[in-house]
Protein backbone atom coordinates (compact mmCIF):
# COMPACT_ATOMS: atom_id res chain seq x y z
CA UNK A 1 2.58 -32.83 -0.14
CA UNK A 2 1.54 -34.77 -2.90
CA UNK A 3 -1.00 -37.66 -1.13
CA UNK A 4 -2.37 -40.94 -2.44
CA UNK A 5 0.38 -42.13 -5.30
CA UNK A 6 0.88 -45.16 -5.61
CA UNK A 7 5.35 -45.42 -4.57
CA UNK A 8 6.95 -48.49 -5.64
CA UNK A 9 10.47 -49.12 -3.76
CA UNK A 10 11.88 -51.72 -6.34
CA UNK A 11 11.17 -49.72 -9.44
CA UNK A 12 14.67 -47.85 -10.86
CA UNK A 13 12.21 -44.60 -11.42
CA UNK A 14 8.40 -43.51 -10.64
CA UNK A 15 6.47 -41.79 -13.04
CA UNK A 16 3.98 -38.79 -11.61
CA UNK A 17 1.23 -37.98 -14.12
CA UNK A 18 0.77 -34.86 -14.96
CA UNK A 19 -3.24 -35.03 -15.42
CA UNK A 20 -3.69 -36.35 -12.32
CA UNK A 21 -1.62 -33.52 -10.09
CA UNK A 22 -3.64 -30.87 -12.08
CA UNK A 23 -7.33 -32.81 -11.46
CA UNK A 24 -5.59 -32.71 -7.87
CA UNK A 25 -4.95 -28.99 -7.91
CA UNK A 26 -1.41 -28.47 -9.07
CA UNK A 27 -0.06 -26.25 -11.39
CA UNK A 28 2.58 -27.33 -14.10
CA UNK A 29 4.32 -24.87 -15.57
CA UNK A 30 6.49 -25.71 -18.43
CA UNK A 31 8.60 -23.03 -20.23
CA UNK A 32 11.89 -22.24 -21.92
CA UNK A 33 12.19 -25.31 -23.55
CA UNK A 34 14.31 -26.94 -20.64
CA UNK A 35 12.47 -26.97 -17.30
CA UNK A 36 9.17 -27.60 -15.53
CA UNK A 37 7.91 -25.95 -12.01
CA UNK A 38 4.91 -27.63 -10.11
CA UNK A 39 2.95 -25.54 -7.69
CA UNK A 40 0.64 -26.58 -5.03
CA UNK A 41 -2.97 -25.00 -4.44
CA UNK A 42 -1.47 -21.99 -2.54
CA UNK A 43 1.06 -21.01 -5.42
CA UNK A 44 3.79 -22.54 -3.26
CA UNK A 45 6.87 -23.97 -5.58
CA UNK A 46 6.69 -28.03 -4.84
CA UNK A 47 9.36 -29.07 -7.61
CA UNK A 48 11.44 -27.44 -10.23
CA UNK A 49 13.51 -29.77 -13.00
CA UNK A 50 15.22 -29.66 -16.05
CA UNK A 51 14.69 -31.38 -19.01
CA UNK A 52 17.26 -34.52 -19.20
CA UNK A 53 18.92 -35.83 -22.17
CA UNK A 54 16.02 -38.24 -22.69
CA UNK A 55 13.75 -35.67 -22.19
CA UNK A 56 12.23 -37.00 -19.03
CA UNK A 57 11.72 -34.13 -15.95
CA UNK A 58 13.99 -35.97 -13.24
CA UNK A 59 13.29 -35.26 -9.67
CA UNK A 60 14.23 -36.95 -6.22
CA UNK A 61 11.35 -36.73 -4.11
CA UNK A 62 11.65 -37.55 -0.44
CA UNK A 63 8.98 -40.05 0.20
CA UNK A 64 7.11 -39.32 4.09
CA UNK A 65 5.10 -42.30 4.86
CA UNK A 66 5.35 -45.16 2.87
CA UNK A 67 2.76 -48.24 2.66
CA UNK A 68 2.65 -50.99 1.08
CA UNK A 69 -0.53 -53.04 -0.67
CA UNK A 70 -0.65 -56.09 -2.16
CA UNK A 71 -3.76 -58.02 -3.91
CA UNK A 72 -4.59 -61.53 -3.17
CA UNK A 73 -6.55 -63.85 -5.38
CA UNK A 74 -9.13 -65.27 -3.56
CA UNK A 75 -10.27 -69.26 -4.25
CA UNK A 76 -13.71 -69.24 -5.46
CA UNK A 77 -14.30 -72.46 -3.77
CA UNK A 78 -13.03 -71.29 -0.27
């Protein structure tokens, strides 16, 4: 499970960092020029893609539990 991203329902495509799933404890594996495994903390596969025409890693994750957050200015005067 990959915890605490921040999943926004409106945008055509997410972007996962790649830093921050290896500070987290992945693995990224990238090799033969066309595709890139990620592996969680126990060496389990997570996600396996190919490189697109753009050269973007495309992947269709399954999101579990979904919030939402929002910011509100708050009035200095109030």
């Amino acid at each position: 499970m990959i915890a605490n991203v921040l999943f926004v329902p409106e945008m055509k495509c997410n972007l996962l960092s790649i830093g921050q799933l290896v500070q987290k404890g992945f693995t990224v594996v990238m090799g033969n020029y066309d595709k890139v495994e990620l592996f969680d903390v126990n060496k389990n596969l997570i996600l396996r893609s190919k490189i697109s025409k753009n050269r973007t890693f495309q992947v269709n994750i399954k999101v579990v539990d979904a919030q939402c957050l929002s910011a509100i200015k708050k009035d200095d005067k109030s």
